[in-house]
N, C-alpha and C. Protein backbone atom coordinates (compact mmCIF):
# COMPACT_ATOMS: atom_id res chain seq x y z
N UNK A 1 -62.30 21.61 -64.90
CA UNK A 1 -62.70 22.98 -65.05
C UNK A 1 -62.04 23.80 -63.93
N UNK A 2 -61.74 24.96 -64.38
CA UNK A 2 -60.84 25.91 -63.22
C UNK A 2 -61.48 26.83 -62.69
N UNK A 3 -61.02 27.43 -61.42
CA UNK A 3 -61.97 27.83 -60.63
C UNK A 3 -62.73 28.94 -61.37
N UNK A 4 -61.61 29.74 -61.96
CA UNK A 4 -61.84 30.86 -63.15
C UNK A 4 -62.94 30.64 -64.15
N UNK A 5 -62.98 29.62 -64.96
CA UNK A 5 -63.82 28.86 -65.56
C UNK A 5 -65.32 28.88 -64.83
N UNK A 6 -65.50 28.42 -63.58
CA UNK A 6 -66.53 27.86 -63.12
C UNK A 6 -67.49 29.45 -62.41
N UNK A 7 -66.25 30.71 -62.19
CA UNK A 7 -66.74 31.69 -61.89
C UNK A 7 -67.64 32.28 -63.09
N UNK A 8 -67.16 32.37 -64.24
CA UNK A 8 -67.45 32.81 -65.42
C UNK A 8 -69.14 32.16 -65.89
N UNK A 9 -69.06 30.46 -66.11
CA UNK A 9 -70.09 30.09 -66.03
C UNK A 9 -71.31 30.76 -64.83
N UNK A 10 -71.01 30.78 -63.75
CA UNK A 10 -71.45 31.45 -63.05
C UNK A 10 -72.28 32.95 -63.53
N UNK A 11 -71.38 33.43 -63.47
CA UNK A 11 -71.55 34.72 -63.92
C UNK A 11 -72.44 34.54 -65.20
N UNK A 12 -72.70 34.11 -65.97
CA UNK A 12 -73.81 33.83 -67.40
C UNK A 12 -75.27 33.30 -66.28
N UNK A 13 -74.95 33.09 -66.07
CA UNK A 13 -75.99 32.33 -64.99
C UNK A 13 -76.60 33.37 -64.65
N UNK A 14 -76.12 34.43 -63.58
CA UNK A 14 -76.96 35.35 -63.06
C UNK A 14 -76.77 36.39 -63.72
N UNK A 15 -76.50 36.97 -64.93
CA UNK A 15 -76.95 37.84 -65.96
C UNK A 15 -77.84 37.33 -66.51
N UNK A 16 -78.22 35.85 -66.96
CA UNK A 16 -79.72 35.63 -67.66
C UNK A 16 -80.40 35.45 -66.12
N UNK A 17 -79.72 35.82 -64.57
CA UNK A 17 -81.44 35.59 -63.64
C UNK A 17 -81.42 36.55 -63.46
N UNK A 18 -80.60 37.50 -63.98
CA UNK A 18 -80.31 39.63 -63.71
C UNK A 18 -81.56 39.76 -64.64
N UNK A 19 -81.21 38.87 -65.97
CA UNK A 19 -82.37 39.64 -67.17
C UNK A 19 -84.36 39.29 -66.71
N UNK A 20 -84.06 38.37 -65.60
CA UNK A 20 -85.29 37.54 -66.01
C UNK A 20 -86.31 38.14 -64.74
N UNK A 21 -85.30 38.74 -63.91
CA UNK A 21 -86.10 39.73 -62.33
C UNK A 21 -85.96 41.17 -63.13
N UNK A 22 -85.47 41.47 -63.86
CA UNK A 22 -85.80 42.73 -64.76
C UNK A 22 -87.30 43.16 -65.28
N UNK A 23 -87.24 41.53 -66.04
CA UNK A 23 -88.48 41.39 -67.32
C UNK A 23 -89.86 41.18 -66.01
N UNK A 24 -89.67 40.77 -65.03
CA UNK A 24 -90.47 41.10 -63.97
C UNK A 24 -91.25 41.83 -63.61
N UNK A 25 -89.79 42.47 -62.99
CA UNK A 25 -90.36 44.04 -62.47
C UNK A 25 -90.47 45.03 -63.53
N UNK A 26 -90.36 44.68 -65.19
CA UNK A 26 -91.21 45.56 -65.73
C UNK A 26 -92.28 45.56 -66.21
N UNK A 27 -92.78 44.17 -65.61
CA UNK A 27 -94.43 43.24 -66.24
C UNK A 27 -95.05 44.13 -64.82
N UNK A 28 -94.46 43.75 -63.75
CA UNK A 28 -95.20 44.35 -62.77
C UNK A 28 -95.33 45.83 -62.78
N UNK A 29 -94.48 46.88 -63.24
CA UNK A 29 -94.65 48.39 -62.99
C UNK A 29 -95.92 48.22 -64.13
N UNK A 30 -95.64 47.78 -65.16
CA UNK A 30 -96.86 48.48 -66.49
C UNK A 30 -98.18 47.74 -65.93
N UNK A 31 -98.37 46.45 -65.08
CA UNK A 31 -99.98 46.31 -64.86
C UNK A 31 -99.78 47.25 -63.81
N UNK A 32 -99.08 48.03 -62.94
CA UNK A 32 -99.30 48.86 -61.68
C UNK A 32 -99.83 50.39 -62.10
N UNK A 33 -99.14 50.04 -63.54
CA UNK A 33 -99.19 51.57 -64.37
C UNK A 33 -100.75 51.53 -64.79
N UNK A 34 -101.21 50.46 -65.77
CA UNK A 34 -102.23 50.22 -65.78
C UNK A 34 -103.51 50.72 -65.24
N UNK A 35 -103.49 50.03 -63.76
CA UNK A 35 -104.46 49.99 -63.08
C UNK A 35 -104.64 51.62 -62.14
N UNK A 36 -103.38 52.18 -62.24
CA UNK A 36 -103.48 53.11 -62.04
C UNK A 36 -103.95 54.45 -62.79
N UNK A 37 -104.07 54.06 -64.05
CA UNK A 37 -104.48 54.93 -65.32
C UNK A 37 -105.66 54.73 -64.94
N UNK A 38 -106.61 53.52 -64.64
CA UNK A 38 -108.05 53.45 -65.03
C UNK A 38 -108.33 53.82 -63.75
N UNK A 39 -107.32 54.20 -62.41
CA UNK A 39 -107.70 54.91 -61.51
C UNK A 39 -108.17 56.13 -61.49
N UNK A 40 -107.76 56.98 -62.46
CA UNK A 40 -107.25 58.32 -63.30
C UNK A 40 -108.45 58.66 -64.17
N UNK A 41 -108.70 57.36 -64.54
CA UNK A 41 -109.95 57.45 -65.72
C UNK A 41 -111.15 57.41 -65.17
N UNK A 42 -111.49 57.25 -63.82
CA UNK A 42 -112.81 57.45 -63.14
C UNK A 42 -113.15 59.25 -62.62
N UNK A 43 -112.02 59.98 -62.68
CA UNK A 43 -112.09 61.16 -62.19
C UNK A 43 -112.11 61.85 -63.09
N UNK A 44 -112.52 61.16 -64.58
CA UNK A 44 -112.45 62.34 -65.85
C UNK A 44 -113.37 62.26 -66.37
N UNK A 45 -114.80 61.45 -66.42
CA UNK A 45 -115.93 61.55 -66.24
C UNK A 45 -116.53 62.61 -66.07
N UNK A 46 -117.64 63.08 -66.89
CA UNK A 46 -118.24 64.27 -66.64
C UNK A 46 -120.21 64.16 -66.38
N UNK A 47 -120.69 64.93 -66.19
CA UNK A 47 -121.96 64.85 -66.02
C UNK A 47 -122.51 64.73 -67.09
N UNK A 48 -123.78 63.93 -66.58
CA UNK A 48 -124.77 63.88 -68.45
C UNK A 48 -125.31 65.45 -68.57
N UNK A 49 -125.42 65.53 -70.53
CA UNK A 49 -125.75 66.67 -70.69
C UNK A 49 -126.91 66.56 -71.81
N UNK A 50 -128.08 67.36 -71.40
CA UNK A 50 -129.49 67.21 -72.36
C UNK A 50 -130.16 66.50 -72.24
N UNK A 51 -130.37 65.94 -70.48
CA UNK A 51 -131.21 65.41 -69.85
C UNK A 51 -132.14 66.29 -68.76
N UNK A 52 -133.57 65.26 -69.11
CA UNK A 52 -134.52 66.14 -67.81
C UNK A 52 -133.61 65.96 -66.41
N UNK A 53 -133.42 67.31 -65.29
CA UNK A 53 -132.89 67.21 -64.30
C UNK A 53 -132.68 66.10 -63.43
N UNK A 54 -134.17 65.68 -63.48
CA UNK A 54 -134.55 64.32 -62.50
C UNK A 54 -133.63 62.86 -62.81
N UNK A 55 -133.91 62.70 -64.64
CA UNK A 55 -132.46 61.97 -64.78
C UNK A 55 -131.73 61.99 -64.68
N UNK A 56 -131.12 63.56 -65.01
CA UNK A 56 -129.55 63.70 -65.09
C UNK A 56 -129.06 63.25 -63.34
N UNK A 57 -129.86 63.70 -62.28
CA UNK A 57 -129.56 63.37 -60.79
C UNK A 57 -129.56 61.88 -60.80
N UNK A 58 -130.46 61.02 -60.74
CA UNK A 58 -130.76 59.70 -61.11
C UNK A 58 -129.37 59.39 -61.52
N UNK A 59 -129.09 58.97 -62.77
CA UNK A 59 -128.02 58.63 -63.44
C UNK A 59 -126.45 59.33 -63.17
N UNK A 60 -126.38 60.49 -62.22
CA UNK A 60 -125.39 61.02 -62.03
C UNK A 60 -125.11 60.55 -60.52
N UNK A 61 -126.00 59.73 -59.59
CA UNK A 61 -125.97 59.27 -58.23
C UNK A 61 -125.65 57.18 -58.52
N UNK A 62 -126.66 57.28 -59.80
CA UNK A 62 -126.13 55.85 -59.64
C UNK A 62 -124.40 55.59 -60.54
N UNK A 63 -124.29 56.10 -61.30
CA UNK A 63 -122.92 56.49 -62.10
C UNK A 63 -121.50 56.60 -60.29
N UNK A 64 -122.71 57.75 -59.69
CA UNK A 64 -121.68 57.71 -58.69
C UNK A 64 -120.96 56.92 -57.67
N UNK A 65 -122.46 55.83 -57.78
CA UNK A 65 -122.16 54.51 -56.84
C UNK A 65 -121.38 52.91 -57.75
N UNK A 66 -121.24 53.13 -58.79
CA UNK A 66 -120.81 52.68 -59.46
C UNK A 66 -119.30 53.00 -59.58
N UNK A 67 -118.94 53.74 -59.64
CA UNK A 67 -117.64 54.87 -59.67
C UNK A 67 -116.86 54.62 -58.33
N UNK A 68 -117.84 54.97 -57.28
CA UNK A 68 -117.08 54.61 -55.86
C UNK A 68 -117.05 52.88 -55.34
N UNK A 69 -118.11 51.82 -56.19
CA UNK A 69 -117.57 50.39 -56.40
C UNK A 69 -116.35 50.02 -57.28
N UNK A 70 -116.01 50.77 -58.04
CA UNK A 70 -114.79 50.32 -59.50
C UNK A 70 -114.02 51.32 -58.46
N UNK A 71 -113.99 52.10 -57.94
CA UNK A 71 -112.64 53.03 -57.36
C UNK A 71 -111.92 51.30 -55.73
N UNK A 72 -112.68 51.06 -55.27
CA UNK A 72 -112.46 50.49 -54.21
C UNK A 72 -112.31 49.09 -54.55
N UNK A 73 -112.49 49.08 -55.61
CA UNK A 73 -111.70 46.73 -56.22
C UNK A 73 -110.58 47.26 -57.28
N UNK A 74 -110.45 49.15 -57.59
CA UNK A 74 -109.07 49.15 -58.44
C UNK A 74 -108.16 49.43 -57.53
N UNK A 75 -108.84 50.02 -55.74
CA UNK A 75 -107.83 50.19 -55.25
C UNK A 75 -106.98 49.26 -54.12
N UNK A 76 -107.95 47.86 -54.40
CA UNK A 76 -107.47 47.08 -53.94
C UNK A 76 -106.53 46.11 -54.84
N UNK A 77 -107.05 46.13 -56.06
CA UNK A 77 -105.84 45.56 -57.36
C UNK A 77 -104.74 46.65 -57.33
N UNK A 78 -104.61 47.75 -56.90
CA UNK A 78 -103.41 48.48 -57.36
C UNK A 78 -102.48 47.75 -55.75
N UNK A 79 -103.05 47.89 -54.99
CA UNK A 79 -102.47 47.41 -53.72
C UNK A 79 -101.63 46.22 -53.72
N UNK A 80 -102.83 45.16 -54.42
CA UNK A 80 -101.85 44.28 -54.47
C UNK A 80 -100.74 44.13 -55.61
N UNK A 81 -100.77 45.22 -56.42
CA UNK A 81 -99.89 45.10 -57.50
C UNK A 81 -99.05 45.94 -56.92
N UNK A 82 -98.78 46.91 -56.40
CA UNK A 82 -97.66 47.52 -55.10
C UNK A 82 -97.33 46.45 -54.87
N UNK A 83 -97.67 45.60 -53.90
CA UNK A 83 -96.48 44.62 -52.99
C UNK A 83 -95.80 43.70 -54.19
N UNK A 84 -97.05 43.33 -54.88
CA UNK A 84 -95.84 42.59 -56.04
C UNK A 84 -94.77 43.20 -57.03
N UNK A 85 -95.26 44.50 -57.31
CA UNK A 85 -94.11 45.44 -58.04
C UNK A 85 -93.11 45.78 -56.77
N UNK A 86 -92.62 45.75 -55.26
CA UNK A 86 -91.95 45.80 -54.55
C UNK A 86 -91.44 44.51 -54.70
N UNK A 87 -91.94 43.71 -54.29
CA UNK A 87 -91.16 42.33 -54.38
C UNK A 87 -90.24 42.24 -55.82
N UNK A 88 -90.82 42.57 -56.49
CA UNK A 88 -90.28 42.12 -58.07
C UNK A 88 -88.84 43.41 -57.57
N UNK A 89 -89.02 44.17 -57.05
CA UNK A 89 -87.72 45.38 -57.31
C UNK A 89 -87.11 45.08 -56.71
N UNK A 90 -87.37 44.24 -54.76
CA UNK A 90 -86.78 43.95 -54.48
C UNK A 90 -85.83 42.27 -54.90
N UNK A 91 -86.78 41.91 -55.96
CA UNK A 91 -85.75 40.28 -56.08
C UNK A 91 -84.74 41.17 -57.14
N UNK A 92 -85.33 41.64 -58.11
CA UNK A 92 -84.44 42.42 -59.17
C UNK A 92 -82.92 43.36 -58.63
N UNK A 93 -83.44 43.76 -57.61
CA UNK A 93 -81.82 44.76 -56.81
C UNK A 93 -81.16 43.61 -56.75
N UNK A 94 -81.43 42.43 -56.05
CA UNK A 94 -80.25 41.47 -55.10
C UNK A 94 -79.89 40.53 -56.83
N UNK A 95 -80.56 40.46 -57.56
CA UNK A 95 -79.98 40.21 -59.34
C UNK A 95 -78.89 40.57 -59.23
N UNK A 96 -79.61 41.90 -59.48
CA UNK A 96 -78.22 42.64 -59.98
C UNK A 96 -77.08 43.32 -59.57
N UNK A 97 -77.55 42.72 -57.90
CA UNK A 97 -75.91 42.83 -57.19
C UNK A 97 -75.04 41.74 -57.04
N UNK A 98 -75.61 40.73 -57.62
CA UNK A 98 -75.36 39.44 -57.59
C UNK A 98 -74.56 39.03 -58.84
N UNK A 99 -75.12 39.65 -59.92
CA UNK A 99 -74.14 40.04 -61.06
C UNK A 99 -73.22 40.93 -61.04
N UNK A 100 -73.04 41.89 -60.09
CA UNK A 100 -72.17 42.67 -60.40
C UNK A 100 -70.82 42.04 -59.47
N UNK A 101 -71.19 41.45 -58.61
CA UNK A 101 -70.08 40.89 -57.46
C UNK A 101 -69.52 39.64 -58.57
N UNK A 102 -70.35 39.00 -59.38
CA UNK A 102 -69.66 38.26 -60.05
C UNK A 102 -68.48 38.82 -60.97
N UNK A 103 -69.33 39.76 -61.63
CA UNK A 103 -68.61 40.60 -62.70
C UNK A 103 -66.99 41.12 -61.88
N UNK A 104 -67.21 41.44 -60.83
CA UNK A 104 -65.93 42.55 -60.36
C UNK A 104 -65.09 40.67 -60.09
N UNK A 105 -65.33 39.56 -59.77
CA UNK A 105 -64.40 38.31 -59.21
C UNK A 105 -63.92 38.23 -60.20
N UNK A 106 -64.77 38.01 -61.77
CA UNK A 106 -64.36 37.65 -62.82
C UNK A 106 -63.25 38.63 -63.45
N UNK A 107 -63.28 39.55 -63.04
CA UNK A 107 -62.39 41.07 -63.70
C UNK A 107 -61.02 40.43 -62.90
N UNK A 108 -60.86 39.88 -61.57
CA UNK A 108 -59.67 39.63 -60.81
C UNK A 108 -58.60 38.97 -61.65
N UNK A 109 -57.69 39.04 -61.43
CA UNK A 109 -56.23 38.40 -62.22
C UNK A 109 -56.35 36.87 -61.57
């Protein structure tokens, strides 16, 4: 096999590990996207309506402590889905510079 040859194989190589830190970092943005929607979805909540006062306070204080428990374990799942959607972008950049340095050897005469 010639060196040419063995670059080429190469090069197939890290276009399917180009495709596979891609499919990654786009598993990781959509759960980041995710969790960030249902971040979104706690602040669109509205007050109960056609309740005696005393409930509506009641149920609008415990709703609230409930709200500020689901805000503080989504904002620790979004956190850790940050460092892993960074990691994933960062393995995905060095992919696909890794393919492209192949690509430009393989283009050589």
């Amino acid at each position: 096999m010639t060196p040419k040859d063995r670059l080429r194989r190469l090069e197939k190589i890290t276009l399917l590990l180009r495709e596979r830190e891609l499919s990654r970092l786009a598993q990781a943005s959509a759960q980041k996207t995710r969790t960030e929607a249902q971040l979104m979805a706690l602040d669109k909540t509205g007050a109960p309506h056609g309740l005696d006062p005393v409930v509506a306070a009641q149920v609008t204080d415990r709703f609230g402590l409930w709200t500020t428990n689901r805000r503080i374990l989504l904002n620790q799942k979004l956190a850790r889905e940050t460092v892993a959607w960074m990691e994933a972008k960062t393995e995905a950049q060095r992919a696909f510079g890794r393919a492209e340095v192949l690509r430009k050897l393989c283009l050589k005469p």
